[in-house]
Protein backbone atom coordinates (compact mmCIF):
# COMPACT_ATOMS: atom_id res chain seq x y z
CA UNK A 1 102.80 11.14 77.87
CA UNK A 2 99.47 12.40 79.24
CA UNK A 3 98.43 15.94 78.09
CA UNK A 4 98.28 18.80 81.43
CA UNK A 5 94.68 18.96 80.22
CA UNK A 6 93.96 15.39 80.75
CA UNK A 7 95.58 15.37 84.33
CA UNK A 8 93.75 18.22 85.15
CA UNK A 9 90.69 16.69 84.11
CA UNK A 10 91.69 13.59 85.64
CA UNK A 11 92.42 15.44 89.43
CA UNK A 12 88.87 16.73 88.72
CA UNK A 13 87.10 13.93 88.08
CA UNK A 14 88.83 12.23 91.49
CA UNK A 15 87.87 14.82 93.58
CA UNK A 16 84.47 14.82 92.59
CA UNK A 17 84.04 11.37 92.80
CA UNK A 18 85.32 11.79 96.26
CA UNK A 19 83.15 14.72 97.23
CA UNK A 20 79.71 12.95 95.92
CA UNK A 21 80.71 10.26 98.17
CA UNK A 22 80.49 12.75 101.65
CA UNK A 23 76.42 11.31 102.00
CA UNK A 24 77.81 8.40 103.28
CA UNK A 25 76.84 8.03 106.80
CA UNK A 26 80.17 6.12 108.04
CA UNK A 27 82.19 9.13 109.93
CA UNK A 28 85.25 6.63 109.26
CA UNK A 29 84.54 6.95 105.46
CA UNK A 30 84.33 10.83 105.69
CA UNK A 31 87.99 10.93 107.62
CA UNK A 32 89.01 8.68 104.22
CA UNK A 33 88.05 11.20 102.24
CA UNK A 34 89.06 14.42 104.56
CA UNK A 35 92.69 12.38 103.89
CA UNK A 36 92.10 11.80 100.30
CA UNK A 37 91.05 15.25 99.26
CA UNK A 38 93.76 16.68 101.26
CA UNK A 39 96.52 14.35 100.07
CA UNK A 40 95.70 15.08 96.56
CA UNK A 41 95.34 19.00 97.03
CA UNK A 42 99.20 18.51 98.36
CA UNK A 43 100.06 17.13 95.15
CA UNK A 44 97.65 19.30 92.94
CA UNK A 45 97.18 22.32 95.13
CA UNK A 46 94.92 24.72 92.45
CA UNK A 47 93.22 22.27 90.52
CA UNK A 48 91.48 20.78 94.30
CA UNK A 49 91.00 24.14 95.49
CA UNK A 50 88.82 25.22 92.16
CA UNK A 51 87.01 21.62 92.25
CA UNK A 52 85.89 21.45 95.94
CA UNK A 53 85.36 25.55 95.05
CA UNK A 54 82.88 24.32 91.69
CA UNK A 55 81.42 21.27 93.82
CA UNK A 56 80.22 23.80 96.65
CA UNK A 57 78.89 26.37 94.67
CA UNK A 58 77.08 23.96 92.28
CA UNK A 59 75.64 21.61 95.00
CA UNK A 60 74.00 24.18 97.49
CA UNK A 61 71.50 21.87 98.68
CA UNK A 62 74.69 19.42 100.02
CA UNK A 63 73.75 19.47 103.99
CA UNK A 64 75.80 19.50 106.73
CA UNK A 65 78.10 17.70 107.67
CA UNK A 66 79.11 16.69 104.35
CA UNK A 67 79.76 20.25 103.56
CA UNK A 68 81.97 20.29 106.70
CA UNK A 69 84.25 17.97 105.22
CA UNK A 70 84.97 19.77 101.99
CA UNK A 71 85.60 23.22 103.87
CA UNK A 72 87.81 21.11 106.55
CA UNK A 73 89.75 19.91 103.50
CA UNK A 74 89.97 23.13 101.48
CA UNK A 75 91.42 24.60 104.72
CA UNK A 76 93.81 21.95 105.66
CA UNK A 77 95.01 22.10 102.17
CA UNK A 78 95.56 25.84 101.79
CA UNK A 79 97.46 25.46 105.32
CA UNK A 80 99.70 22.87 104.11
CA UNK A 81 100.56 24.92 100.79
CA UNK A 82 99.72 28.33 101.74
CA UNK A 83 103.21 29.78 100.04
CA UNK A 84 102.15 28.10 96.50
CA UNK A 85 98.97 29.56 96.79
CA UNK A 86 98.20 31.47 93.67
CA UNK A 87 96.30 35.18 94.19
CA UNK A 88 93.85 34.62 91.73
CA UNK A 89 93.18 30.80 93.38
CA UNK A 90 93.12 32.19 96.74
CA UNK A 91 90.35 35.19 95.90
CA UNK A 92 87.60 32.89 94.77
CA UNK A 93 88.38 30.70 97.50
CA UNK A 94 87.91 33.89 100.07
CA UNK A 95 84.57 34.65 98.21
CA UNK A 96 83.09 31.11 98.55
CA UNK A 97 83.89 30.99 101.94
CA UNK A 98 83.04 34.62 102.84
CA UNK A 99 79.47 33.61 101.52
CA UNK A 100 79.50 29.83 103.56
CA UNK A 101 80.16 31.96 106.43
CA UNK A 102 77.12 33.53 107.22
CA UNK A 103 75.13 30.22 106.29
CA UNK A 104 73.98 27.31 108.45
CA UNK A 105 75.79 25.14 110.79
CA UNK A 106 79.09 25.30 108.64
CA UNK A 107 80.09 28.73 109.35
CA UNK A 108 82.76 27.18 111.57
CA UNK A 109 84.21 25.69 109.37
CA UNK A 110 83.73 28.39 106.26
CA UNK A 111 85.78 31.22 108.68
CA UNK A 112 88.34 28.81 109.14
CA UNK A 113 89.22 28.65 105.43
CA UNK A 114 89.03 32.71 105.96
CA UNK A 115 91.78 32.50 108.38
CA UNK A 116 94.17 30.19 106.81
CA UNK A 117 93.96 32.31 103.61
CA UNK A 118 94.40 35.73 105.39
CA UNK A 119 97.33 34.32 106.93
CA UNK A 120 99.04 35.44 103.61
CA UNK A 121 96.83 37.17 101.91
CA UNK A 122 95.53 39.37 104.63
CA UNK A 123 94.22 42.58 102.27
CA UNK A 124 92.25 40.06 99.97
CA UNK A 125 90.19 38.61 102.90
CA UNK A 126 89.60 41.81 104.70
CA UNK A 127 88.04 43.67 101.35
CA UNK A 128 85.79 40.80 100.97
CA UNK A 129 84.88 40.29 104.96
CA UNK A 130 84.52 44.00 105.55
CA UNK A 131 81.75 44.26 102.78
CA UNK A 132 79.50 42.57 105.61
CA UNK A 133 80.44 44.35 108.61
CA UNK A 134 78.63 47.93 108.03
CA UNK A 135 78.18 51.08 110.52
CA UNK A 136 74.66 50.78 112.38
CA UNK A 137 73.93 47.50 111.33
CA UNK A 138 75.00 44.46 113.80
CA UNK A 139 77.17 41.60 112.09
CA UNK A 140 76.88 38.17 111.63
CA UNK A 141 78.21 36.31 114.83
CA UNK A 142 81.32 34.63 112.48
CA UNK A 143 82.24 37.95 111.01
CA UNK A 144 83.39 39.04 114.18
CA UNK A 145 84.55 36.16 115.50
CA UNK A 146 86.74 35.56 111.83
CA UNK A 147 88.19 38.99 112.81
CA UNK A 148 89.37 37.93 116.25
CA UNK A 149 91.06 34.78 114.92
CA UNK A 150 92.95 36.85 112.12
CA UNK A 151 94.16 39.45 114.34
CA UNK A 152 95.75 36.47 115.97
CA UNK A 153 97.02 34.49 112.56
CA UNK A 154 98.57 37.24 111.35
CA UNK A 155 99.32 39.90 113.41
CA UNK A 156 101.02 42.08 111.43
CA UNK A 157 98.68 42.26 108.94
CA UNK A 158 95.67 42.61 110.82
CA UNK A 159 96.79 45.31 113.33
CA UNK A 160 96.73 47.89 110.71
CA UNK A 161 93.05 47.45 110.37
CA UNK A 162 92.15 47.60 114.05
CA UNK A 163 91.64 51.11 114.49
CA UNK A 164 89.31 51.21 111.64
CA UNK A 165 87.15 48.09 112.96
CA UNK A 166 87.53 49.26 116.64
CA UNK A 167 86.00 52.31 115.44
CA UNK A 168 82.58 50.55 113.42
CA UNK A 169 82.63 48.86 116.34
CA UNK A 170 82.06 50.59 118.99
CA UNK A 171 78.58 51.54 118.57
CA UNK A 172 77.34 48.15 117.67
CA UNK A 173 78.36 47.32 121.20
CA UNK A 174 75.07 48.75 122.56
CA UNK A 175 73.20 47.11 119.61
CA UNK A 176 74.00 43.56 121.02
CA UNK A 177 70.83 41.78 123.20
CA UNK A 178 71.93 38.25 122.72
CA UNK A 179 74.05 36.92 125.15
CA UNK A 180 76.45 35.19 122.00
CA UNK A 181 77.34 38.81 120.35
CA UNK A 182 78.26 39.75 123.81
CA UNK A 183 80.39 36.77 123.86
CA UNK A 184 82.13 37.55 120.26
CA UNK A 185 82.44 41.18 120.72
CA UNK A 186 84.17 40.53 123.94
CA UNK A 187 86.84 37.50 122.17
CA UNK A 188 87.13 40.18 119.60
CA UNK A 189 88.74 42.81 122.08
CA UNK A 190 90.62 40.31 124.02
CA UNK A 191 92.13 39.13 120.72
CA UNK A 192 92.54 42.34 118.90
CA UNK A 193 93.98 43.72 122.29
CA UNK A 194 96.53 40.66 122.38
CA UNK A 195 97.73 41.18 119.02
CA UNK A 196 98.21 44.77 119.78
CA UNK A 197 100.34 44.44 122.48
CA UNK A 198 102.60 41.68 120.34
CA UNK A 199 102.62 44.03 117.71
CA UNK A 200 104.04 46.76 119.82
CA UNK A 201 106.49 44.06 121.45
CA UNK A 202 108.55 43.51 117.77
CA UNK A 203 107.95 47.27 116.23
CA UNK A 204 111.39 46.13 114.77
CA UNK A 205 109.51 43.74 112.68
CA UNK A 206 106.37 45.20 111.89
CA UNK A 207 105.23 46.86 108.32
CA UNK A 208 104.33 50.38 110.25
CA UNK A 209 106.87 51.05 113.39
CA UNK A 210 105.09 54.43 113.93
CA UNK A 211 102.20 52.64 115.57
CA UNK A 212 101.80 53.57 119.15
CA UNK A 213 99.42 51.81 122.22
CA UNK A 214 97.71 55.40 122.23
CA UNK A 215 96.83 54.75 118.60
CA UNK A 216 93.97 52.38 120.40
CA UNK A 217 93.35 53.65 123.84
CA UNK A 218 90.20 55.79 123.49
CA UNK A 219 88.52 53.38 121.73
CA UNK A 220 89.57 50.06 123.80
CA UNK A 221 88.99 52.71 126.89
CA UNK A 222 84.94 53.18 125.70
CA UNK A 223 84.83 49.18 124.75
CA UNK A 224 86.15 48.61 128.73
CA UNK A 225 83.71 50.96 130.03
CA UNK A 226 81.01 49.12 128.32
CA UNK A 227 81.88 45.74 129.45
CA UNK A 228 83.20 46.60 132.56
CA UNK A 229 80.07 48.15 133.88
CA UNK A 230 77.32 47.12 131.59
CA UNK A 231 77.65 43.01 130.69
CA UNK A 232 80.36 42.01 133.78
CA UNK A 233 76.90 42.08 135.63
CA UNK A 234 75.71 39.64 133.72
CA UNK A 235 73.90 36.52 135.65
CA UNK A 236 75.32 34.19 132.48
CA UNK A 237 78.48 32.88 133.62
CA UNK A 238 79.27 32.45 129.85
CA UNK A 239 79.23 35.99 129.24
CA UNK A 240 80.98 37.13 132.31
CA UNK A 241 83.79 34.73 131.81
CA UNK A 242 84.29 36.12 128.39
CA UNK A 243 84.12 39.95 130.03
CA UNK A 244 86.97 38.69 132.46
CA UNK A 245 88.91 37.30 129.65
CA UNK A 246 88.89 40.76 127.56
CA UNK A 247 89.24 43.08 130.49
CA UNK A 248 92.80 41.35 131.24
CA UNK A 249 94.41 42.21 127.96
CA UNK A 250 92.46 45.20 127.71
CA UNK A 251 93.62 46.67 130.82
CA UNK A 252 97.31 47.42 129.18
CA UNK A 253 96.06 49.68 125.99
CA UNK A 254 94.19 51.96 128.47
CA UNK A 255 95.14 55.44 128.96
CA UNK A 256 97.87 55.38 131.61
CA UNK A 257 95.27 58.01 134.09
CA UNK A 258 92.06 56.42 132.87
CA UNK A 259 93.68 53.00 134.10
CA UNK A 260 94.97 54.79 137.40
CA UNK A 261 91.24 56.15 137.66
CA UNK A 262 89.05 52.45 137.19
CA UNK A 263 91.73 51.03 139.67
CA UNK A 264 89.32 51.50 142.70
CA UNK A 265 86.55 49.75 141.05
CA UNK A 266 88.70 47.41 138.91
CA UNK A 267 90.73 45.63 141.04
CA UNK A 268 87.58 45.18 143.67
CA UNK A 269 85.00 44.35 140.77
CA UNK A 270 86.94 41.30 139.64
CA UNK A 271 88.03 40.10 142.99
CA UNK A 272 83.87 39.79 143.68
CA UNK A 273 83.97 36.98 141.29
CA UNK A 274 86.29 34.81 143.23
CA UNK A 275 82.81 34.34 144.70
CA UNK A 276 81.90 31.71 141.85
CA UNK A 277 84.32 28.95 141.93
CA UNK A 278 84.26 27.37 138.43
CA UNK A 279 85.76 31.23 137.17
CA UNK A 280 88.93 31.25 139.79
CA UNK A 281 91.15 30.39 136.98
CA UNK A 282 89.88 33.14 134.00
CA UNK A 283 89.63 35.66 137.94
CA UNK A 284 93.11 34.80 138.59
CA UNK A 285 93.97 35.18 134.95
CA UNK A 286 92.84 38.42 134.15
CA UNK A 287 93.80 39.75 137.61
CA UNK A 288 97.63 39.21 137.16
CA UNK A 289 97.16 41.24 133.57
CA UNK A 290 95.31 44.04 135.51
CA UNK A 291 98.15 44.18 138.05
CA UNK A 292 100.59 44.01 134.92
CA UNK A 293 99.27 46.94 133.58
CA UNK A 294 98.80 48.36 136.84
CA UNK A 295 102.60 48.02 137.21
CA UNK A 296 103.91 49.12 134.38
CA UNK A 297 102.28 52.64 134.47
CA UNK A 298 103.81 53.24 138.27
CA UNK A 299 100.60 53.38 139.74
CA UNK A 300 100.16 54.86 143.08
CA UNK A 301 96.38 53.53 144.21
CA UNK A 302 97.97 50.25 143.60
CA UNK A 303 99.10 50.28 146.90
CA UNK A 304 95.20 50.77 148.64
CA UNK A 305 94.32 48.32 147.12
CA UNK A 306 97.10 45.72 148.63
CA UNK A 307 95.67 44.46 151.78
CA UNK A 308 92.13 43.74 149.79
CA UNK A 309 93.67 41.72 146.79
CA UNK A 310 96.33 40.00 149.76
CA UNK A 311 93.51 39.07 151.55
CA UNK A 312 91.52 37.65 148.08
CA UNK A 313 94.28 35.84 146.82
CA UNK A 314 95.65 34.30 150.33
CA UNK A 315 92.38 32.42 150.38
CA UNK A 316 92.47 31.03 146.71
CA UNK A 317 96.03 29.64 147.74
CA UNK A 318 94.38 28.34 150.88
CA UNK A 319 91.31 27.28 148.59
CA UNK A 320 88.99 28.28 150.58
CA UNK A 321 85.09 27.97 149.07
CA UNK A 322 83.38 30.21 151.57
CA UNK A 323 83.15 33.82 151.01
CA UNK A 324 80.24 35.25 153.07
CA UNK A 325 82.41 34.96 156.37
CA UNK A 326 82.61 37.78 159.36
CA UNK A 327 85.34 39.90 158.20
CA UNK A 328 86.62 42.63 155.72
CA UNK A 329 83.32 43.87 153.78
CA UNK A 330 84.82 45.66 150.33
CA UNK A 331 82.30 48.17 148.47
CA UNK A 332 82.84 47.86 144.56
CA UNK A 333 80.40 50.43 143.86
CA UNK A 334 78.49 47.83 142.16
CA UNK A 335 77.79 45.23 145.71
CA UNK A 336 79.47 44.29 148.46
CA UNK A 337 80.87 41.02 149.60
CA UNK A 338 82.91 39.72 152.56
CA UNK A 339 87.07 39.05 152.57
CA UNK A 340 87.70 37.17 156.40
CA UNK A 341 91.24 38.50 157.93
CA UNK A 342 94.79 37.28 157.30
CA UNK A 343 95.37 35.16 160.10
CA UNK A 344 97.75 36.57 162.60
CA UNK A 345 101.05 35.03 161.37
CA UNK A 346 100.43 36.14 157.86
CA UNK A 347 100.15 39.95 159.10
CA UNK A 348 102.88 39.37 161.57
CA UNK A 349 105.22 38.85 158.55
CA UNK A 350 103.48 42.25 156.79
């Protein structure tokens, strides 16, 4: 009967042969052996996970994408066996991938092994990822955006750390000139935002039931302020589509009179951008969050604001692609543009 050593050795010597193979300039070959290396991590779930670890760190040169396809597979296999994962296994994994991250084009695919890792081991990944996201000093683009996606994989474990994050920040906000950290620090807030409001939503399953939505509102409050009236202006549709996307969620962990307060330029400030058609959707999206959180606090300007968003939304059910008709001119503080009239039988029936 063959020795553990010798099948060890043996699941090595596979997956290396398998991995020196990824030059191959087939794609069809590199699915095989995406497959292969994740069929035998399935069977020998440590023993992959420390080759494809050894491979990586001792072939640096090894380009993309044949880098890809070893940091797909370590991924896919930690998914599939996450709850055999041993600690010790799953800490140099988070190290080699913590340091893929912030190199070339495989960063992708390097905070994706991040994510399926802090899944379950959530304090592990954050000591090593929060060694590279320092007061005063802007991140790497995939630290924050490996931040977002585990406040979404694992929401009980990443809430805890928001406040502290939210916090560092805040001030790198006005550090960003690149349109992309924009981009990232906004998914950041819509995500951490989203898994803040689940997390308050099953307080009867969470680690820490003493959290509270106030436990975030100053800082998501200063973050809103920031996007809100600094990069929604942006002429990159990218950017203000991600701006529209945050504000939604964000709306709901606002202070309950700050909220009441931005109403009057909220509700007007995202209707302008009914103007650009491609961005209805995210517009529509965001506004029915806004009008959530509008609801849920009992607000009172709420209702001067009614014949404004009737008249906005009336013509995105009537699809209407003209805005800059003769009627209703609405001031947002910021410009103006033009809402036309509910027809007659429309404000017969108001």
């Amino acid at each position: 009967m063959p020795s553990l050593f010798y099948i060890y050795r043996r699941v090595v010597w596979l997956a290396t042969t398998l991995m020196d193979a990824t030059t191959d300039k087939d794609p069809l070959v590199h699915e095989q052996i995406f497959s292969a290396l994740c069929y035998l991590g399935g069977q020998e779930l440590e023993e992959i996970l420390h080759a494809c670890e050894e491979y990586l760190r001792q072939h640096d040169k090894l380009a993309y994408p044949h880098r890809v396809i070893i940091l797909r597979a370590m991924e896919a296999v930690v998914k599939g066996s996450l709850s055999q994962l041993d600690k010790s296994t799953a800490k140099v994994v988070i190290f080699l991938a913590s340091n893929e991250m912030t190199k070339s084009k495989w960063q992708q695919a390097a905070s994706n092994v991040l994510v399926a890792v802090g899944r379950r081991f959530i304090n592990k990944v954050m000591e090593e990822v929060l060694t590279k996201f320092q007061p005063g000093v802007l991140p790497h683009y995939f630290i924050v955006q490996t931040f977002a996606n585990l406040s979404m994989a694992n929401v009980f474990g990443m809430v805890p750390f928001l406040n502290s994050i939210l916090g560092t920040m805040l001030p790198m906000l006005g550090m960003a000139r690149q349109d992309n950290m924009k981009s990232v620090f906004c998914y950041a807030l819509q995500s951490f935002s989203e898994s803040i409001q689940e997390y308050l939503a099953n307080l009867d399953k969470a680690p820490d039931p003493t959290v509270r939505r106030d436990t975030f509102s100053n800082e998501i409050f200063s973050a809103y302020e920031v996007l809100f009236y600094g990069w929604l202006q942006s002429r990159e549709a990218k950017l203000r589509l991600a701006v529209v996307e945050a504000l939604g969620p964000m709306t709901h962990l606002l202070p309950s009179e700050k909220l009441e307060e931005q109403l009057p330029r909220l509700i007007p400030g995202i209707l302008v951008l009914y103007r650009k058609p491609a961005e209805a959707y995210y517009v529509s999206k965001s506004l029915c969050q806004i009008l959530e959180a509008s609801v849920n606090i009992g607000s009172r300007t709420l209702d001067t604001q009614l014949d404004t968003l009737l008249n906005a939304l009336q013509l995105q059910v009537m699809g209407y692609a003209e805005w800059e008709i003769l009627g209703i001119s609405v001031m947002t503080g910021m410009e103006s543009f033009w809402i036309p009239p509910l027809p007659p039988k429309c404000e017969d029936l108001m």
